[in-house]
C-alpha atoms as a PDB file:
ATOM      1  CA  UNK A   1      72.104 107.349  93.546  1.00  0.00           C
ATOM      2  CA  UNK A   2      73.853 104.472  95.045  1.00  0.00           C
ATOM      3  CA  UNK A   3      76.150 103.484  92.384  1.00  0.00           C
ATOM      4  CA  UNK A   4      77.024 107.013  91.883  1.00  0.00           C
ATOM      5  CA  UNK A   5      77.790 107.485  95.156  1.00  0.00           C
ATOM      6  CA  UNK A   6      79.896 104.355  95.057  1.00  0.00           C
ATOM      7  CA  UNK A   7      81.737 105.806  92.395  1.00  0.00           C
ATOM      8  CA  UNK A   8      82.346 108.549  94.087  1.00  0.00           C
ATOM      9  CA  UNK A   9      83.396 107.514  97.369  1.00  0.00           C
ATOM     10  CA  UNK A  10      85.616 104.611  96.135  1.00  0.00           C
ATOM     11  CA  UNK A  11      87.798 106.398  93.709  1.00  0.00           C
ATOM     12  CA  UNK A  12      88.620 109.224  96.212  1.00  0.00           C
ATOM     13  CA  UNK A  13      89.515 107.107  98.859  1.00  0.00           C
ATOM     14  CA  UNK A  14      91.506 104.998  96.244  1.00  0.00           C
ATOM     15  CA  UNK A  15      93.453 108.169  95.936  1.00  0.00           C
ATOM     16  CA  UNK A  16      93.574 109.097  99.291  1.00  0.00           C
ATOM     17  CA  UNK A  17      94.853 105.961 100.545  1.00  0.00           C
ATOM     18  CA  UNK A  18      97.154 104.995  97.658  1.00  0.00           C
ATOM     19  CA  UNK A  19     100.250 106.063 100.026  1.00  0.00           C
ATOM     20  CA  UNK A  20      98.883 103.529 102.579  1.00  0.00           C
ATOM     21  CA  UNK A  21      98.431 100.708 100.395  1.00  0.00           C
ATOM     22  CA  UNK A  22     101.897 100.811  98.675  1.00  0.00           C
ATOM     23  CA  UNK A  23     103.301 100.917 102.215  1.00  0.00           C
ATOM     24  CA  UNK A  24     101.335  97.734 103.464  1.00  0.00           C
ATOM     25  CA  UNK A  25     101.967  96.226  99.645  1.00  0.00           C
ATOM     26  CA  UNK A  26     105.842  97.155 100.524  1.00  0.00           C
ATOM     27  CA  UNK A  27     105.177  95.285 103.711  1.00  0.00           C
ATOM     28  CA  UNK A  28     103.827  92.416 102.739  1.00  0.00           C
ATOM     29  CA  UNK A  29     106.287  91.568 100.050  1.00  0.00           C
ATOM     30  CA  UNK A  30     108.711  91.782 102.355  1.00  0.00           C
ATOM     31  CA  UNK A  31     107.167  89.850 105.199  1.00  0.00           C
ATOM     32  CA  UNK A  32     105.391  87.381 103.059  1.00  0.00           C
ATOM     33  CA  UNK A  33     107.117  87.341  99.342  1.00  0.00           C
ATOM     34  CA  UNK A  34     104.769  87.415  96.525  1.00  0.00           C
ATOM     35  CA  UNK A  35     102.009  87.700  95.813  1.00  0.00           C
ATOM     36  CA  UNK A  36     100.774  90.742  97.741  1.00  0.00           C
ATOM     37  CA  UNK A  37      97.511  90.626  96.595  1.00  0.00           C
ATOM     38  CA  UNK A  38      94.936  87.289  97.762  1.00  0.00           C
ATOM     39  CA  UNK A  39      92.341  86.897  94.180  1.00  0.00           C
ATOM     40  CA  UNK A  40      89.681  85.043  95.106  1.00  0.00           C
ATOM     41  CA  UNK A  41      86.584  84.149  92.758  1.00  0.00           C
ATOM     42  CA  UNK A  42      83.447  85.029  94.733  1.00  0.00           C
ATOM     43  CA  UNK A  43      79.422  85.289  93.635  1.00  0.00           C
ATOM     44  CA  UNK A  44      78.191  88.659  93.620  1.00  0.00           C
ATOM     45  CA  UNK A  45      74.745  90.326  92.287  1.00  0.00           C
ATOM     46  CA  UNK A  46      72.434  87.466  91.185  1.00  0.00           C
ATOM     47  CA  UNK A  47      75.177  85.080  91.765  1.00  0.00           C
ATOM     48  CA  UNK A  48      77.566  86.490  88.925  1.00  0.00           C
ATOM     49  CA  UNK A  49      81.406  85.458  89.541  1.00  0.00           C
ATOM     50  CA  UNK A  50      84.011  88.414  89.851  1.00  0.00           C
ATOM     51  CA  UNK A  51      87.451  88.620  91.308  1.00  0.00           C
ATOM     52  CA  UNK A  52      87.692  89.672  94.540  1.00  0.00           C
ATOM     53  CA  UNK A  53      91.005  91.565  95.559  1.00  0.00           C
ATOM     54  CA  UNK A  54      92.376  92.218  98.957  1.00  0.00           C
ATOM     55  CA  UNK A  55      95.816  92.217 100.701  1.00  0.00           C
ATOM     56  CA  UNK A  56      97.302  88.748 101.858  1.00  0.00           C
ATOM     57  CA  UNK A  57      97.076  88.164 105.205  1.00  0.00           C
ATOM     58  CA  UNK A  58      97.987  84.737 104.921  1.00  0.00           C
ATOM     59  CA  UNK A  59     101.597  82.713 104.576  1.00  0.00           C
ATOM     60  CA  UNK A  60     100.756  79.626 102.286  1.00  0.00           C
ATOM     61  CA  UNK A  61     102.307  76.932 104.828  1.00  0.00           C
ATOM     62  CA  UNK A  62     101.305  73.492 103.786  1.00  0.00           C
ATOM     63  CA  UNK A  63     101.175  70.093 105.352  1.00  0.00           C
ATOM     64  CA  UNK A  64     103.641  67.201 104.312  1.00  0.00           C
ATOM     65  CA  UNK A  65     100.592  66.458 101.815  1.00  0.00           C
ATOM     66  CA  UNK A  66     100.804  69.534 100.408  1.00  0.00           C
ATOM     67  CA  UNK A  67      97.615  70.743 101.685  1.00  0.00           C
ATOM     68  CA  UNK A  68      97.378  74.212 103.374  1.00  0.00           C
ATOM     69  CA  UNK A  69      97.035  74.627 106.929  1.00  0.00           C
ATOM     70  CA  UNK A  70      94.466  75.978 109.028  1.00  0.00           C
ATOM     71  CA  UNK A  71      93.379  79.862 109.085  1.00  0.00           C
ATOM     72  CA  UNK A  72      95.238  80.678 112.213  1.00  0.00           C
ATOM     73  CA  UNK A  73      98.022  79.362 111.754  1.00  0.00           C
ATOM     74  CA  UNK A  74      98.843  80.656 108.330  1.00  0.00           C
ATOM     75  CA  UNK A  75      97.411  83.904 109.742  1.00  0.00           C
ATOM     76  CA  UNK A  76     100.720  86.042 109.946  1.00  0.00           C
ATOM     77  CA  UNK A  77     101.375  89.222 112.928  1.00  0.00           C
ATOM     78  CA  UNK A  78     101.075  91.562 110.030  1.00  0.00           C
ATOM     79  CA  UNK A  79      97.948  89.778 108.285  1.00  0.00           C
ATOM     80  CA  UNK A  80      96.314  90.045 111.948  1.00  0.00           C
ATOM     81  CA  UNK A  81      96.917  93.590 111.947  1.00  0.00           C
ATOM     82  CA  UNK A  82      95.695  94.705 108.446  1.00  0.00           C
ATOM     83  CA  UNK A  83      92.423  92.440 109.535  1.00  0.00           C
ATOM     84  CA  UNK A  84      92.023  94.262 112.737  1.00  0.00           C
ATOM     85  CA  UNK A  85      92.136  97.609 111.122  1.00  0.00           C
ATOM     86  CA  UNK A  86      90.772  96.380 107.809  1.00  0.00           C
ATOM     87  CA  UNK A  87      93.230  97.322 105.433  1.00  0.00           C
ATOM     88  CA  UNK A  88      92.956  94.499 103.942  1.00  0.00           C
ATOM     89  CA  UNK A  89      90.319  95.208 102.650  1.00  0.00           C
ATOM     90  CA  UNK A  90      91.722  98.473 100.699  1.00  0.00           C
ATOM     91  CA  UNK A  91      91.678  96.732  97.133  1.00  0.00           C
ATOM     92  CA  UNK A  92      87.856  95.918  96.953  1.00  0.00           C
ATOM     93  CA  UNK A  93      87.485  99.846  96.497  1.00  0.00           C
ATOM     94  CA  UNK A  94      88.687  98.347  93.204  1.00  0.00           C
ATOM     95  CA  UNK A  95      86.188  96.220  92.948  1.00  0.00           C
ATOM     96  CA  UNK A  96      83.556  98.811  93.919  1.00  0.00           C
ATOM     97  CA  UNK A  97      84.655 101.081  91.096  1.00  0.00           C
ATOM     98  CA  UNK A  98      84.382  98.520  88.199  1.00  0.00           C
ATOM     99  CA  UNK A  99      80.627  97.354  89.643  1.00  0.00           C
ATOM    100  CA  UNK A 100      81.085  94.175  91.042  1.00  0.00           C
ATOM    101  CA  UNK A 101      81.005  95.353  94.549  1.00  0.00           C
ATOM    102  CA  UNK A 102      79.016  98.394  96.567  1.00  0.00           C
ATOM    103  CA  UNK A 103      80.081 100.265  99.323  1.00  0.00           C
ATOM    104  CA  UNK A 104      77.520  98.712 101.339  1.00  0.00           C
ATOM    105  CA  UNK A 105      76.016  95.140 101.212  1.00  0.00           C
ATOM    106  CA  UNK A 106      76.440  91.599 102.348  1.00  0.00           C
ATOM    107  CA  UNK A 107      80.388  90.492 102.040  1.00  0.00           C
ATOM    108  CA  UNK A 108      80.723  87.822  99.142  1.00  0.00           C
ATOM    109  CA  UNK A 109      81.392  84.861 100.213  1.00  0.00           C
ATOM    110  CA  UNK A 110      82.521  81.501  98.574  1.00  0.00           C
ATOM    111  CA  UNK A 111      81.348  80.007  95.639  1.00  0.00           C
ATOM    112  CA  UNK A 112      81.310  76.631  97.450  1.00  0.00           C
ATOM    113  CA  UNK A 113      78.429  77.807  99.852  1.00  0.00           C
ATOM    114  CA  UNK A 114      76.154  78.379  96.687  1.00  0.00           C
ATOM    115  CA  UNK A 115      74.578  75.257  96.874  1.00  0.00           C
ATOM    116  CA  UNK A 116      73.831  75.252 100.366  1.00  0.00           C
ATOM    117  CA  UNK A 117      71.467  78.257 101.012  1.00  0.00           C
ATOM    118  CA  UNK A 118      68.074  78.137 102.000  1.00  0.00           C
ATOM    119  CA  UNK A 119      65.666  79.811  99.826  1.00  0.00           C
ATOM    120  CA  UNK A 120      65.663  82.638 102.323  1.00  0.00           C
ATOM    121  CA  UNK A 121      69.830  82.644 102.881  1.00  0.00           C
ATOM    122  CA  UNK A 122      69.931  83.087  98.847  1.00  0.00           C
ATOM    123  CA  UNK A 123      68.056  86.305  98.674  1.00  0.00           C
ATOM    124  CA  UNK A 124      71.839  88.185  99.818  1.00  0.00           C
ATOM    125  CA  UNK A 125      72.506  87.901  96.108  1.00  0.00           C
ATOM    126  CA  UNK A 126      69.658  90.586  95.340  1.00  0.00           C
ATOM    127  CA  UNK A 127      71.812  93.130  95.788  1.00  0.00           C
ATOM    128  CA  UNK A 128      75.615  94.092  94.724  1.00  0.00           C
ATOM    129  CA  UNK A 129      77.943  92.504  97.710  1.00  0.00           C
ATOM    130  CA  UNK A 130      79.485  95.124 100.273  1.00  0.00           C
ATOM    131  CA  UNK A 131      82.860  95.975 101.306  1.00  0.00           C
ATOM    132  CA  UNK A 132      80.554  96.559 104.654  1.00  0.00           C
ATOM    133  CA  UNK A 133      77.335  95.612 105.711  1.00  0.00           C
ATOM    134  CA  UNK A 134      74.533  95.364 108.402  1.00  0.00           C
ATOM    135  CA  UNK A 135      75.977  92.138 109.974  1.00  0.00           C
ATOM    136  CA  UNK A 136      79.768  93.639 109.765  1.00  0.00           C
ATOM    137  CA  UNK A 137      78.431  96.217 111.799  1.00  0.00           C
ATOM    138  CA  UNK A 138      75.993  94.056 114.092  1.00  0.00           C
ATOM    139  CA  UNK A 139      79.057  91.636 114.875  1.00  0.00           C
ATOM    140  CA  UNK A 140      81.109  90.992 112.205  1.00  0.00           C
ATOM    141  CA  UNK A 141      82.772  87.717 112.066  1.00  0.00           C
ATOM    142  CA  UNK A 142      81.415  87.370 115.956  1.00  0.00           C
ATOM    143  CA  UNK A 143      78.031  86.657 115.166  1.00  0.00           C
ATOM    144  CA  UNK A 144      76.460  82.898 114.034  1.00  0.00           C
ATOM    145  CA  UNK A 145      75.899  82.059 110.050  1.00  0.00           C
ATOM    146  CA  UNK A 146      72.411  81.958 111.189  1.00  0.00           C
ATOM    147  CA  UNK A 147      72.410  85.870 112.410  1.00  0.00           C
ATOM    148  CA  UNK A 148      74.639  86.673 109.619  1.00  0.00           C
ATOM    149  CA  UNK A 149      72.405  85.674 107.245  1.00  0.00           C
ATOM    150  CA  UNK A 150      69.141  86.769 108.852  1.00  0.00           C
ATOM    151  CA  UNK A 151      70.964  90.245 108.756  1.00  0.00           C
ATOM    152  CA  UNK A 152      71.837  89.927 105.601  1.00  0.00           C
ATOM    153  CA  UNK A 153      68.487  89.648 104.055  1.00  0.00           C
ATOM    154  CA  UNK A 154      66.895  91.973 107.060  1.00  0.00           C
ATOM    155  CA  UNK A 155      69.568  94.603 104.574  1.00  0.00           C
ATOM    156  CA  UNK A 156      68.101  93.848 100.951  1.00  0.00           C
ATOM    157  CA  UNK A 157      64.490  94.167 102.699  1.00  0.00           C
ATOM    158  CA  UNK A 158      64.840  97.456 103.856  1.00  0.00           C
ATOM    159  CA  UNK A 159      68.147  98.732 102.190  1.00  0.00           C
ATOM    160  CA  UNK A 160      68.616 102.944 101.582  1.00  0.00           C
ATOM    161  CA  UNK A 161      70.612 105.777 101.121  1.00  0.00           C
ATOM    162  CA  UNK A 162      70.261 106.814 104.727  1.00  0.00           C
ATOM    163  CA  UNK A 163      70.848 103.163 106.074  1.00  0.00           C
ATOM    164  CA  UNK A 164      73.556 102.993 103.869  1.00  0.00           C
ATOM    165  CA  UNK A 165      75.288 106.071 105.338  1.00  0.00           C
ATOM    166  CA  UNK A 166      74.578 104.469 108.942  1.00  0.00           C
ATOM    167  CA  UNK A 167      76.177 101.805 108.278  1.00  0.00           C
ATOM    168  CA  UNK A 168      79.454 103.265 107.138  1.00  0.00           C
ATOM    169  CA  UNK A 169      79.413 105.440 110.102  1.00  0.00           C
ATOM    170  CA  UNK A 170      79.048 101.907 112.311  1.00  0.00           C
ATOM    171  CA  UNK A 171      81.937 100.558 110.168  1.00  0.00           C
ATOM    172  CA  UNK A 172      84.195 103.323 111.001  1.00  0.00           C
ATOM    173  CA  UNK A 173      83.256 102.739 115.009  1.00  0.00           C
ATOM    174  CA  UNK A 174      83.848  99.258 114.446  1.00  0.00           C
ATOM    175  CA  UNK A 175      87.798  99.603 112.856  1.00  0.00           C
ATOM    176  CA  UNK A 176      88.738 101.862 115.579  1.00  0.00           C
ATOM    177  CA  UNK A 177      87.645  99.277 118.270  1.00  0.00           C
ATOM    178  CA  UNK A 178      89.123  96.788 116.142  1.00  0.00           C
ATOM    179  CA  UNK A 179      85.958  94.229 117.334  1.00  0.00           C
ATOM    180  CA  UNK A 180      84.549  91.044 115.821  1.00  0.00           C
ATOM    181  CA  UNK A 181      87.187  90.532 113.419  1.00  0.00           C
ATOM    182  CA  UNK A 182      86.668  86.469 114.112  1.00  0.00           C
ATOM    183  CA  UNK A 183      84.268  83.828 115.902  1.00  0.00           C
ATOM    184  CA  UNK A 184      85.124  82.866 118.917  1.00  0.00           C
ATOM    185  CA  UNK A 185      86.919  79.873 118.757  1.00  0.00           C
ATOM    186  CA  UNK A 186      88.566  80.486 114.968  1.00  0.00           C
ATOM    187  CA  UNK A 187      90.985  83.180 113.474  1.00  0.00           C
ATOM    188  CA  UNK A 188      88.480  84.183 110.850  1.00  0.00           C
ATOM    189  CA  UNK A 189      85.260  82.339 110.459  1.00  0.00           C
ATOM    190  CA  UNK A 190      84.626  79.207 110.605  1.00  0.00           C
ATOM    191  CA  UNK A 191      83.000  77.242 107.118  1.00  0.00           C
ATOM    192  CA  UNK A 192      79.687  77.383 106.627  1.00  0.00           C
ATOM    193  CA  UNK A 193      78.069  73.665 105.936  1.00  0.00           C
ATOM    194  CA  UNK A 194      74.627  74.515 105.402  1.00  0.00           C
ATOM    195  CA  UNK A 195      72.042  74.248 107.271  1.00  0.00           C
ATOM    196  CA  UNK A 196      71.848  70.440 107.933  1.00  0.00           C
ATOM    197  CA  UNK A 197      75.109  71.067 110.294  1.00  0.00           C
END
C-alpha cells in the first residue's frame, strides 16, 4: 500500500509541478550556469547506493587550493529560497517513482557517515529513505544528530499508513512557515562525526 501510494502521489505531483520546476531550472541556469541539477550518491534501503537528484542551491566557489568553500557561503539568495520552500527538493519525486526513495522516511544522508553509526543509528536503513520524515517534521535541520537519529528509528519502529499521512500533513505546515531549514549556527547542517565527537 505504501509503494503504491508512492507511485501515485509522486507521478501526479511530477505533473503538477512540472511548470514550477522548469521555471526554477530556468532560474538556476541563469543565476548559477550549469548544472541545474546537484547528483549526489547517497545509501538508501539496506544501505544500497542510488542517485539522489535535487535542484542546486549551491555556487561551486573554491579556495586558492581549489577546495570548495563552506555551505553558507556557496549558499546562493535563490538556493536559500528553494531550501526555505523546499523546491529543491522537487526532483527526488524522481527518485520516489523509480524506488529508491518513499514519500516518507528518514532523508539519505552521506555515504561517508556509513561507518560511523551506532548499531541503533544504523537501523534508518530498514526502510526506503524519505523525501520527508518524522524528524523533518519534529525540527528539521534544527534539531541535534542525536534527536535526529533517535527520531529516525522511533519512525521504522512504529511506521504506517496513517503516520505516514501525518507526517505529510506536518511537512506541508512546516514549508509554509519555512522553519528549521538549518542548525543554528550553520546554513544547512553541520557534519556528522560520529558519536565519539
Amino acid at each position: 500500500m505504501k509503494r503504491l501510494f508512492d507511485i501515485l502521489v509522486a507521478g501526479s505531483c511530477l505533473i503538477v509541478t512540472a511548470p514550477l520546476a522548469l521555471l526554477v531550472a530556468a532560474a538556476i541556469l541563469i543565476t548559477m550556469g550549469r548544472p541545474v541539477l546537484f547528483r549526489q550518491p547517497r545509501p538508501g534501503w539496506r544501505g544500497r547506493i542510488f542517485v539522489l537528484n535535487k535542484f542546486r542551491t549551491m555556487s561551486e566557489i573554491r579556495d586558492a587550493r581549489g577546495v570548495l568553500l563552506e555551505d553558507g557561503t556557496r549558499l546562493t539568495p535563490l538556493g536559500r529560497l528553494l531550501r526555505k520552500t523546499s523546491l529543491d527538493e522537487i526532483p527526488q519525486l524522481w527518485n520516489v517513482l523509480t524506488g529508491d526513495m518513499s514519500l516518507v522516511g528518514p532523508r539519505p544522508l552521506l555515504i561517508s557517515y556509513l561507518p560511523r553509526y551506532s548499531d541503533s543509528q544504523r537501523r534508518r536503513h530498514e526502510v526506503r529513505p524519505g523525501i520527508t520524515g518524522w524528524a523533518q517534521v519534529n525540527g528539521r535541520n534544527a534539531t541535534t544528530w542525536d534527536e535526529r537519529f533517535r527520531l529516525d528509528v522511533w519512525y521504522v519502529d512504529h511506521q504506517s499508513f496513517w503516520l505516514d499521512l501525518r507526517i505529510l500533513a506536518m511537512t506541508a505546515l512546516r514549508v509554509f512557515s519555512g522553519s528549521g531549514t538549518s542548525s543554528p549556527g550553520h546554513a544547512t547542517m553541520p557534519e556528522f562525526k560520529g558519536n565519539g565527537g
